[in-house]
PDB file of N, CA and C in Angstrom:
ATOM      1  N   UNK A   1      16.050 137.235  73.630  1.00  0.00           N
ATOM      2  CA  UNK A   1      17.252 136.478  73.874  1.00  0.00           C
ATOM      3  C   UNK A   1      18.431 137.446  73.732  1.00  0.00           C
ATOM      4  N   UNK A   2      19.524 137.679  74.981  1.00  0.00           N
ATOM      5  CA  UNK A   2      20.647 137.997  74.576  1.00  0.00           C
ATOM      6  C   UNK A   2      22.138 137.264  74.644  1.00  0.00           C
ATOM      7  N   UNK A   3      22.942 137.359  74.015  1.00  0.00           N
ATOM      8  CA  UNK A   3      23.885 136.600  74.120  1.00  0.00           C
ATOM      9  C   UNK A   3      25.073 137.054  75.222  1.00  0.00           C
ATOM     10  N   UNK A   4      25.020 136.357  76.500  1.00  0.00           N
ATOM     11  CA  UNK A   4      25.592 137.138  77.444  1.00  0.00           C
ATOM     12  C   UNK A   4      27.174 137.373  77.532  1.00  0.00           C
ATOM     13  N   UNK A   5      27.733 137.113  75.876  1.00  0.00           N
ATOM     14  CA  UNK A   5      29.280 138.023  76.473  1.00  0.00           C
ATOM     15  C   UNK A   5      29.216 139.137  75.544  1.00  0.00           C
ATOM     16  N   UNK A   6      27.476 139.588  75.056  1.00  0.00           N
ATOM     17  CA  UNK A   6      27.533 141.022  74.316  1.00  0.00           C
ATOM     18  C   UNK A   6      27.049 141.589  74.937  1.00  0.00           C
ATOM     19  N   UNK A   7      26.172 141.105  76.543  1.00  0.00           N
ATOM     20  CA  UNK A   7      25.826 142.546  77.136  1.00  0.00           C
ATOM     21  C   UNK A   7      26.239 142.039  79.322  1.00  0.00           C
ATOM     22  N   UNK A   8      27.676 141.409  78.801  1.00  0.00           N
ATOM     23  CA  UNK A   8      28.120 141.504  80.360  1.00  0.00           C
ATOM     24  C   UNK A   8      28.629 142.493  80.789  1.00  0.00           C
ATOM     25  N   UNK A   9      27.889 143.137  81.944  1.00  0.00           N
ATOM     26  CA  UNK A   9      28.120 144.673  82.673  1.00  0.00           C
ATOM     27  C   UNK A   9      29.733 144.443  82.509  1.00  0.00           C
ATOM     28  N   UNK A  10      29.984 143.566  83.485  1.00  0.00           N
ATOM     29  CA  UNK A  10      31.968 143.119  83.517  1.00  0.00           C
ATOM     30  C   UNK A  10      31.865 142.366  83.967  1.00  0.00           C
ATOM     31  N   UNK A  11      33.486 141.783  84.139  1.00  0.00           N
ATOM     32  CA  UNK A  11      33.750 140.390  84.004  1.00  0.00           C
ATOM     33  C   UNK A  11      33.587 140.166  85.691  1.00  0.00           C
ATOM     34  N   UNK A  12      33.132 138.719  85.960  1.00  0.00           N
ATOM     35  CA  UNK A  12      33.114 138.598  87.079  1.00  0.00           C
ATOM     36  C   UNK A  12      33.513 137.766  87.941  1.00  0.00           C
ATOM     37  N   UNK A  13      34.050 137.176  88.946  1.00  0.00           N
ATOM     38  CA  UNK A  13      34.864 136.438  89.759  1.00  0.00           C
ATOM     39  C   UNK A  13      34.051 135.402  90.121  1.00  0.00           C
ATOM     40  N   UNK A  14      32.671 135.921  90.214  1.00  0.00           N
ATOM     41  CA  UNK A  14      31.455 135.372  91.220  1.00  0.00           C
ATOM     42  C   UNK A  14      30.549 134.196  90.147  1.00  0.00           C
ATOM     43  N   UNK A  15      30.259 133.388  90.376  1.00  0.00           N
ATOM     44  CA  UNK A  15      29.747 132.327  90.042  1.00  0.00           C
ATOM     45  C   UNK A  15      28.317 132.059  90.066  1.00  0.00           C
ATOM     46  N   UNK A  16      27.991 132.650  91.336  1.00  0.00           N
ATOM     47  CA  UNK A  16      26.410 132.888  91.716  1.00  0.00           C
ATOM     48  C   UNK A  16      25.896 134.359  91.546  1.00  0.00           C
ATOM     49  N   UNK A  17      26.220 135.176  91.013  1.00  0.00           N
ATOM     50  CA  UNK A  17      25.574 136.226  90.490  1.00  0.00           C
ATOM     51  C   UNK A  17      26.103 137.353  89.444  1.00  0.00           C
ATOM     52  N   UNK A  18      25.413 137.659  88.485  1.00  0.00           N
ATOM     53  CA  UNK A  18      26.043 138.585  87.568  1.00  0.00           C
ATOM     54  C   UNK A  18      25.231 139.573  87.005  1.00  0.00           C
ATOM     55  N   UNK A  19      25.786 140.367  86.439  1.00  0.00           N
ATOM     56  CA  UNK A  19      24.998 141.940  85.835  1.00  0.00           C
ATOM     57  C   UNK A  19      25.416 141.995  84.503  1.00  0.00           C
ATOM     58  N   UNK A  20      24.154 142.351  83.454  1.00  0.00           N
ATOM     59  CA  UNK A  20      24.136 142.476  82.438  1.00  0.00           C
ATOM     60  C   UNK A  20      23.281 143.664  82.334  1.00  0.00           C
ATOM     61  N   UNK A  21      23.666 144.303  81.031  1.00  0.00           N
ATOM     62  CA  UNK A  21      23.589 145.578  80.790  1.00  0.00           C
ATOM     63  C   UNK A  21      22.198 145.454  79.603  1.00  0.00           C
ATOM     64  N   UNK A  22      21.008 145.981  79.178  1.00  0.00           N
ATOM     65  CA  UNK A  22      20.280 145.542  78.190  1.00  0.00           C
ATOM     66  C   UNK A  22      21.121 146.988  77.273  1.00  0.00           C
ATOM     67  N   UNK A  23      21.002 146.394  75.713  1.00  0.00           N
ATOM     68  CA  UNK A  23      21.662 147.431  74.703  1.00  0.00           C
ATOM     69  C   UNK A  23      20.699 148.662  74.958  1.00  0.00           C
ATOM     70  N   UNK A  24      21.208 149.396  74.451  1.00  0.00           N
ATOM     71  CA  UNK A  24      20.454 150.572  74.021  1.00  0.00           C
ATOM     72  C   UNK A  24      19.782 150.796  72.829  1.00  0.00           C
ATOM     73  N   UNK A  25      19.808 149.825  72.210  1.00  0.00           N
ATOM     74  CA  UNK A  25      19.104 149.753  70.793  1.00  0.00           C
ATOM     75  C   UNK A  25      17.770 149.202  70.829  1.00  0.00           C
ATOM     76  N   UNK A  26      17.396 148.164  72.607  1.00  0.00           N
ATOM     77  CA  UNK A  26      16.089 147.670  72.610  1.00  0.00           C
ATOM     78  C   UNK A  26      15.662 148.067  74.152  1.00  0.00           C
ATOM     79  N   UNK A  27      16.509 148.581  74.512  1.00  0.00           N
ATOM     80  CA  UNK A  27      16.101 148.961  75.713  1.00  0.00           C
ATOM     81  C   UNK A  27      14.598 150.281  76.082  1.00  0.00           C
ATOM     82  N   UNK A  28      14.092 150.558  74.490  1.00  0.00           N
ATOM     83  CA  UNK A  28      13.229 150.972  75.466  1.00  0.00           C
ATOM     84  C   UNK A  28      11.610 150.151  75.181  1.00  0.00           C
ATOM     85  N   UNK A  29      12.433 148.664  74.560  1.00  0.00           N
ATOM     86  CA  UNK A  29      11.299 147.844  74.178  1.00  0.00           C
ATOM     87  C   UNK A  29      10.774 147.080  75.473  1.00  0.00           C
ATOM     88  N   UNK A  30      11.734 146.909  76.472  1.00  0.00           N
ATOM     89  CA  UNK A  30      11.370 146.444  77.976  1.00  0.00           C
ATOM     90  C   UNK A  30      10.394 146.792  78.510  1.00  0.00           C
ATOM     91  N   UNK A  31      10.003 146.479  79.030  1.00  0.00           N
ATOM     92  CA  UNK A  31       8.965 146.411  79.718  1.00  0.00           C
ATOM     93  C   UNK A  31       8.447 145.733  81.237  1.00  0.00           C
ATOM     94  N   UNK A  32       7.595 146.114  81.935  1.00  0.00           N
ATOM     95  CA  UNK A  32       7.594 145.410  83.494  1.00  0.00           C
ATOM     96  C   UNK A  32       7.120 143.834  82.940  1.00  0.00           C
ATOM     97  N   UNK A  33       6.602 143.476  81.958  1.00  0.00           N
ATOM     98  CA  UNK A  33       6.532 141.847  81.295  1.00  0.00           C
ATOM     99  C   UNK A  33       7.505 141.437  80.158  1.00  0.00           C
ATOM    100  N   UNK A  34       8.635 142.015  80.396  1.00  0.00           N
ATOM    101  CA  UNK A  34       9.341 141.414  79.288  1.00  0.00           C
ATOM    102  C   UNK A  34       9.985 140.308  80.287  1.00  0.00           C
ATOM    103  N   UNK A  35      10.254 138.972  79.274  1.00  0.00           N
ATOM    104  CA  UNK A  35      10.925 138.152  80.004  1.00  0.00           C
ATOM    105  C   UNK A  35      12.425 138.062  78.820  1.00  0.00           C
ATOM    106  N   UNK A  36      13.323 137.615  79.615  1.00  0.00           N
ATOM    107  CA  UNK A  36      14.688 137.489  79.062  1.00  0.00           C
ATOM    108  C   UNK A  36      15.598 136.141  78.708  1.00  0.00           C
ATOM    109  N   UNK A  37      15.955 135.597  78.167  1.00  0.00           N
ATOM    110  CA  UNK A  37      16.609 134.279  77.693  1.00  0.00           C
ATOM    111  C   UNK A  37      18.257 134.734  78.020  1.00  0.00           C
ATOM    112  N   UNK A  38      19.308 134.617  78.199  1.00  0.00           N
ATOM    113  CA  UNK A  38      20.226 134.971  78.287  1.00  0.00           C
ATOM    114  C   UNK A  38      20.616 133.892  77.903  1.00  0.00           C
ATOM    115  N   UNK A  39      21.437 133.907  76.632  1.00  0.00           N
ATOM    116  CA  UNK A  39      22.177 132.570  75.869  1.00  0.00           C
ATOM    117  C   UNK A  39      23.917 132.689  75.990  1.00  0.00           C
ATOM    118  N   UNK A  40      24.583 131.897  75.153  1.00  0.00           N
ATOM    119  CA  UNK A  40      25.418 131.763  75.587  1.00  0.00           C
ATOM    120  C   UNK A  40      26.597 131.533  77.065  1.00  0.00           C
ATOM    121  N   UNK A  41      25.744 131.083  78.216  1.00  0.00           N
ATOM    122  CA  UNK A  41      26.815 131.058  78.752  1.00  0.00           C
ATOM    123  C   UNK A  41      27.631 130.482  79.417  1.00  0.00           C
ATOM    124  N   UNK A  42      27.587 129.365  78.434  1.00  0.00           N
ATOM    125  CA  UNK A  42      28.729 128.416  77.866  1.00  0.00           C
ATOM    126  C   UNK A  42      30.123 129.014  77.641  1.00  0.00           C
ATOM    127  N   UNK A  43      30.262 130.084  77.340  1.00  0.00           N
ATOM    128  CA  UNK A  43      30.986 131.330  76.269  1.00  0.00           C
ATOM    129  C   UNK A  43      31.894 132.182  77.653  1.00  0.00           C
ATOM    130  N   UNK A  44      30.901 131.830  79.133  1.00  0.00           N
ATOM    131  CA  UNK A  44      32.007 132.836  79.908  1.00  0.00           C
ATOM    132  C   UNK A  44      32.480 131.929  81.039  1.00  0.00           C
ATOM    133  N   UNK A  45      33.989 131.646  81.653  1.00  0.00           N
ATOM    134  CA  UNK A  45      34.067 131.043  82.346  1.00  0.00           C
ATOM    135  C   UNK A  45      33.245 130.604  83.866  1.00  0.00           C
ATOM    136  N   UNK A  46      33.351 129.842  84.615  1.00  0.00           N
ATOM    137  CA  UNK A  46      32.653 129.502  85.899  1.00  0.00           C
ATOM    138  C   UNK A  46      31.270 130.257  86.063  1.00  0.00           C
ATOM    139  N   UNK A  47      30.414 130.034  85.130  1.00  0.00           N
ATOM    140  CA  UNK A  47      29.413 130.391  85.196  1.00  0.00           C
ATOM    141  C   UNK A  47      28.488 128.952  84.591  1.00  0.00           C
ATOM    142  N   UNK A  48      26.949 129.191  85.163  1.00  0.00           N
ATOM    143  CA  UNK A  48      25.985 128.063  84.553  1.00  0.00           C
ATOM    144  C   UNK A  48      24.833 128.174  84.988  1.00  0.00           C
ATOM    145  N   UNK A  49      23.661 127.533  84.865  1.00  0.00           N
ATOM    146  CA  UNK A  49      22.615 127.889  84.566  1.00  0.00           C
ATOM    147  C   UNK A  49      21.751 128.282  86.029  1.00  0.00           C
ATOM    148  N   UNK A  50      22.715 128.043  87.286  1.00  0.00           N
ATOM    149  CA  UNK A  50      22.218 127.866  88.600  1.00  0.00           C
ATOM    150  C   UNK A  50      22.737 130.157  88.629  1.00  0.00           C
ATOM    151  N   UNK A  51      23.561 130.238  87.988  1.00  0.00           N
ATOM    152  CA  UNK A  51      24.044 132.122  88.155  1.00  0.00           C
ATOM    153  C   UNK A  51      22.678 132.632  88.155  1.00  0.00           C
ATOM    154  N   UNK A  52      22.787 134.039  89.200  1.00  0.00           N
ATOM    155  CA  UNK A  52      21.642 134.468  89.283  1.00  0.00           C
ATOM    156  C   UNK A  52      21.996 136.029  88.673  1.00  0.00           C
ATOM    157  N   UNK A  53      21.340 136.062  87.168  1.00  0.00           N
ATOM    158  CA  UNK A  53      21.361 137.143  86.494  1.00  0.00           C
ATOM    159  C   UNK A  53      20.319 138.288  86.715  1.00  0.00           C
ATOM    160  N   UNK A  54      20.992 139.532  87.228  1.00  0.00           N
ATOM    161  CA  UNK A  54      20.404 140.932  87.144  1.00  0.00           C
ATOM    162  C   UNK A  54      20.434 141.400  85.555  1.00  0.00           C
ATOM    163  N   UNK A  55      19.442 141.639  85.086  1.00  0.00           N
ATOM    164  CA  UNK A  55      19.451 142.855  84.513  1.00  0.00           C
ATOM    165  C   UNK A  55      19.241 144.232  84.650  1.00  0.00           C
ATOM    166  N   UNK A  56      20.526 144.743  84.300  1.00  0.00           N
ATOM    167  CA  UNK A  56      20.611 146.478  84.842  1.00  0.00           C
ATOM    168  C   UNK A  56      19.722 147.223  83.450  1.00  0.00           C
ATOM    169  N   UNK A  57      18.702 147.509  83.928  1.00  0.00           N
ATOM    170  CA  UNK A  57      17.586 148.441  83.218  1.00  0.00           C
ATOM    171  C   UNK A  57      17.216 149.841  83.767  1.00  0.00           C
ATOM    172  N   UNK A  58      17.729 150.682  83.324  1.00  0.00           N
ATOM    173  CA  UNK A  58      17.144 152.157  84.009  1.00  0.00           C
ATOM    174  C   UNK A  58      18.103 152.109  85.398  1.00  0.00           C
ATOM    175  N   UNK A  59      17.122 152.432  86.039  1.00  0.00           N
ATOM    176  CA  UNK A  59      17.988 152.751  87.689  1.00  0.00           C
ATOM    177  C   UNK A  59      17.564 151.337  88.653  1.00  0.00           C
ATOM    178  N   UNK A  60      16.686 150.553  87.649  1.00  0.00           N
ATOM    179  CA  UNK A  60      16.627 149.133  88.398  1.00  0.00           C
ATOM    180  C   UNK A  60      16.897 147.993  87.691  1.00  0.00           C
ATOM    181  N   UNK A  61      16.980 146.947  88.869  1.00  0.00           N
ATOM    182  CA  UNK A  61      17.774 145.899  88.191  1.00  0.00           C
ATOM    183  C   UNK A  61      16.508 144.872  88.260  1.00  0.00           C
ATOM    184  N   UNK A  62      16.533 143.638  87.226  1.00  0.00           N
ATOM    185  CA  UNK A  62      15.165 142.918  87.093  1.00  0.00           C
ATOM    186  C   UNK A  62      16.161 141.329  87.210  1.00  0.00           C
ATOM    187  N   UNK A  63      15.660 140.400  88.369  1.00  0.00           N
ATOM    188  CA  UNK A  63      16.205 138.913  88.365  1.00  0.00           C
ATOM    189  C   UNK A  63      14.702 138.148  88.043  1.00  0.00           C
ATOM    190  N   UNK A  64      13.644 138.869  88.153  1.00  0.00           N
ATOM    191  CA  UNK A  64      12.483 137.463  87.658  1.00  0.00           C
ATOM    192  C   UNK A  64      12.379 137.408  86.508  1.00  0.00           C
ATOM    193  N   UNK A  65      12.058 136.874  86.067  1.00  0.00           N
ATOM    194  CA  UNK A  65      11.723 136.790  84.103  1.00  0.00           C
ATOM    195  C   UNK A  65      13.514 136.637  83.830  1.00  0.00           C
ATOM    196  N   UNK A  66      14.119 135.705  83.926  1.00  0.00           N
ATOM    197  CA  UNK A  66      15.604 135.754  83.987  1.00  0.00           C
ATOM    198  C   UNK A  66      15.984 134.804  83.991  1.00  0.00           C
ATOM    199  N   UNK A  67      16.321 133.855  83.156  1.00  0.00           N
ATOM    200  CA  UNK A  67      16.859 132.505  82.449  1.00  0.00           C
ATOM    201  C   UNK A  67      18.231 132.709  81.892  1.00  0.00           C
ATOM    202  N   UNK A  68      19.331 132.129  82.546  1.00  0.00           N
ATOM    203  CA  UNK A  68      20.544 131.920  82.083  1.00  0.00           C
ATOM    204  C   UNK A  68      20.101 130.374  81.463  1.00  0.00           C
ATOM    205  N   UNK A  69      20.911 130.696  80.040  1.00  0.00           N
ATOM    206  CA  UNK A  69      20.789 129.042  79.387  1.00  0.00           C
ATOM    207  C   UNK A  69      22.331 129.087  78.454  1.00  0.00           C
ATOM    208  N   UNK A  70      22.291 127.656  77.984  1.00  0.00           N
ATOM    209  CA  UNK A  70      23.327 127.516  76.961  1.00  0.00           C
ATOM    210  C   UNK A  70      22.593 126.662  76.010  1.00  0.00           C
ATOM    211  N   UNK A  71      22.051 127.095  74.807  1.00  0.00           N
ATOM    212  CA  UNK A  71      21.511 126.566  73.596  1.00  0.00           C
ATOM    213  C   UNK A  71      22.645 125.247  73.049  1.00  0.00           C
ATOM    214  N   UNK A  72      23.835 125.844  72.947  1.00  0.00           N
ATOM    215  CA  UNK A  72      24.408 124.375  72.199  1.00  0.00           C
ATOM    216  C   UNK A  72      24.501 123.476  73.365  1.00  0.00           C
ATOM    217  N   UNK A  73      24.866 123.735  74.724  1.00  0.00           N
ATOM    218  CA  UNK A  73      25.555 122.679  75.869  1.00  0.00           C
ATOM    219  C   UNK A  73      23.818 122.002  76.232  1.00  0.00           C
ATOM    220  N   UNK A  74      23.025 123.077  75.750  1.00  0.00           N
ATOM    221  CA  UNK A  74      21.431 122.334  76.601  1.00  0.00           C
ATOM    222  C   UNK A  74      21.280 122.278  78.079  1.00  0.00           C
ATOM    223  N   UNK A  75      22.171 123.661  78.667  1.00  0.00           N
ATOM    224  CA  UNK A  75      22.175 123.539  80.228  1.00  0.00           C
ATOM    225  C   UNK A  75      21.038 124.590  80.465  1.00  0.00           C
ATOM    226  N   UNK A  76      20.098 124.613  81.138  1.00  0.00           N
ATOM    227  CA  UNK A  76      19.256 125.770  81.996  1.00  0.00           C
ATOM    228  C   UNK A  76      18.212 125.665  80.507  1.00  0.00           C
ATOM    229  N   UNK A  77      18.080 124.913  79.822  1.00  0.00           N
ATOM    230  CA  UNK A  77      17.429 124.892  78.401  1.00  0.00           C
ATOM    231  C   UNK A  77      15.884 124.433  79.012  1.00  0.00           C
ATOM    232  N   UNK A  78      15.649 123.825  79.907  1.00  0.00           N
ATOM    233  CA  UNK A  78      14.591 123.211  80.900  1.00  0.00           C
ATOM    234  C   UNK A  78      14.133 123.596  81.509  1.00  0.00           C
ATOM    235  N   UNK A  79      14.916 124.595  82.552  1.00  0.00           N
ATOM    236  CA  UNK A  79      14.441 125.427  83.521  1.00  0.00           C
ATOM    237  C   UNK A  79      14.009 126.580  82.745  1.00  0.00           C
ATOM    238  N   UNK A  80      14.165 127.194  81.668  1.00  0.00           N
ATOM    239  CA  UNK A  80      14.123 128.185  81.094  1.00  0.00           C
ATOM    240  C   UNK A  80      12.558 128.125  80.538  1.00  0.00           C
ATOM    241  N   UNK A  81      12.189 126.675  79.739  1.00  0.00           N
ATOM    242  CA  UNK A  81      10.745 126.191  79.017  1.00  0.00           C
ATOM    243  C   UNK A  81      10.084 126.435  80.209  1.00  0.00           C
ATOM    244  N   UNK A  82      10.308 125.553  81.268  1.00  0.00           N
ATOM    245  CA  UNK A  82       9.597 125.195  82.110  1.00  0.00           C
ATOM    246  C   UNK A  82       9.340 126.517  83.130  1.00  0.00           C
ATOM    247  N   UNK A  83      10.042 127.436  83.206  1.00  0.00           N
ATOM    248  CA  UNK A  83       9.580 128.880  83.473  1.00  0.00           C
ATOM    249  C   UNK A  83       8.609 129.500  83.182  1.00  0.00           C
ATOM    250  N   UNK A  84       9.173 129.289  81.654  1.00  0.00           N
ATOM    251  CA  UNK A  84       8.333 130.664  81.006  1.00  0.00           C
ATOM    252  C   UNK A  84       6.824 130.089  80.744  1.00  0.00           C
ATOM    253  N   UNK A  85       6.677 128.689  80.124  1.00  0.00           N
ATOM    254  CA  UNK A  85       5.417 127.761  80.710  1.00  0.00           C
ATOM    255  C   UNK A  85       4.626 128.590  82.069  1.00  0.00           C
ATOM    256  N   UNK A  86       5.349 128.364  82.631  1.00  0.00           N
ATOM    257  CA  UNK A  86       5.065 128.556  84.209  1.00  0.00           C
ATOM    258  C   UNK A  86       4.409 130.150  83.969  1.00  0.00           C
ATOM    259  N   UNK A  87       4.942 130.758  83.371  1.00  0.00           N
ATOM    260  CA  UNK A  87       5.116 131.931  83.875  1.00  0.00           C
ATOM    261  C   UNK A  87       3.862 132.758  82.787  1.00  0.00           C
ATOM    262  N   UNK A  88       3.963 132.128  82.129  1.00  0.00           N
ATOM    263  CA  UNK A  88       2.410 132.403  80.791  1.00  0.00           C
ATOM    264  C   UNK A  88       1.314 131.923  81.203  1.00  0.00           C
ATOM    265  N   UNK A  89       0.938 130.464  81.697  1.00  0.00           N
ATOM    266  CA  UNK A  89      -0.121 129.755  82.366  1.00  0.00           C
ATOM    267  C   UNK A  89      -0.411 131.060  83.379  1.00  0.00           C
ATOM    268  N   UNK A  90       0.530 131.521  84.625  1.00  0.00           N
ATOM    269  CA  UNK A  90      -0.002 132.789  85.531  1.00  0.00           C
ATOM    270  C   UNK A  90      -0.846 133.530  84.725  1.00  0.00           C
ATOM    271  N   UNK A  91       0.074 133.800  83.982  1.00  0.00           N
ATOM    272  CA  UNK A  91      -1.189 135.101  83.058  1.00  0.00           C
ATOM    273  C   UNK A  91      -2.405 135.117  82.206  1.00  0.00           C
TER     274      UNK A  91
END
């Protein structure tokens, strides 16, 4: 889980897509199966759980395994279970 106004690349205009940066403190815990929670983002304007988040990792950017949610508002909190469900049953 990261909290996305501690790792937003920059601020953005766009509504339907954004870039986040993973820290450098876990970045070399990633992996081609890591999946990502992105919380908070409730926290940045005109954004919600339909934004389609890149994560900028290395020289590539990763949108599957990629859940924008908001824990207190309970938005994308569904799509996020029901993903990663999804996405463990595959494996």
């Amino acid at each position: 889980m990261l909290p996305l106004p501690d790792v937003l690349a920059s601020p953005s205009n766009s509504s339907e897509k954004l870039d986040v940066i993973v820290p450098p403190a876990i970045r070399g815990l990633v992996t081609p199966n890591t999946y990502f929670l992105i919380n908070k983002i409730d926290l940045v304007p005109n954004l919600s759980a339909k934004t389609c988040i890149q994560i900028q990792h290395g020289e590539s950017g990763i949108t599957s395994r990629v859940w924008p949610a908001s824990l207190v508002t309970g938005e994308g909190t569904t799509k996020f279970i029901e993903g990663l469900a999804g996405a463990l049953k595959a494996e």
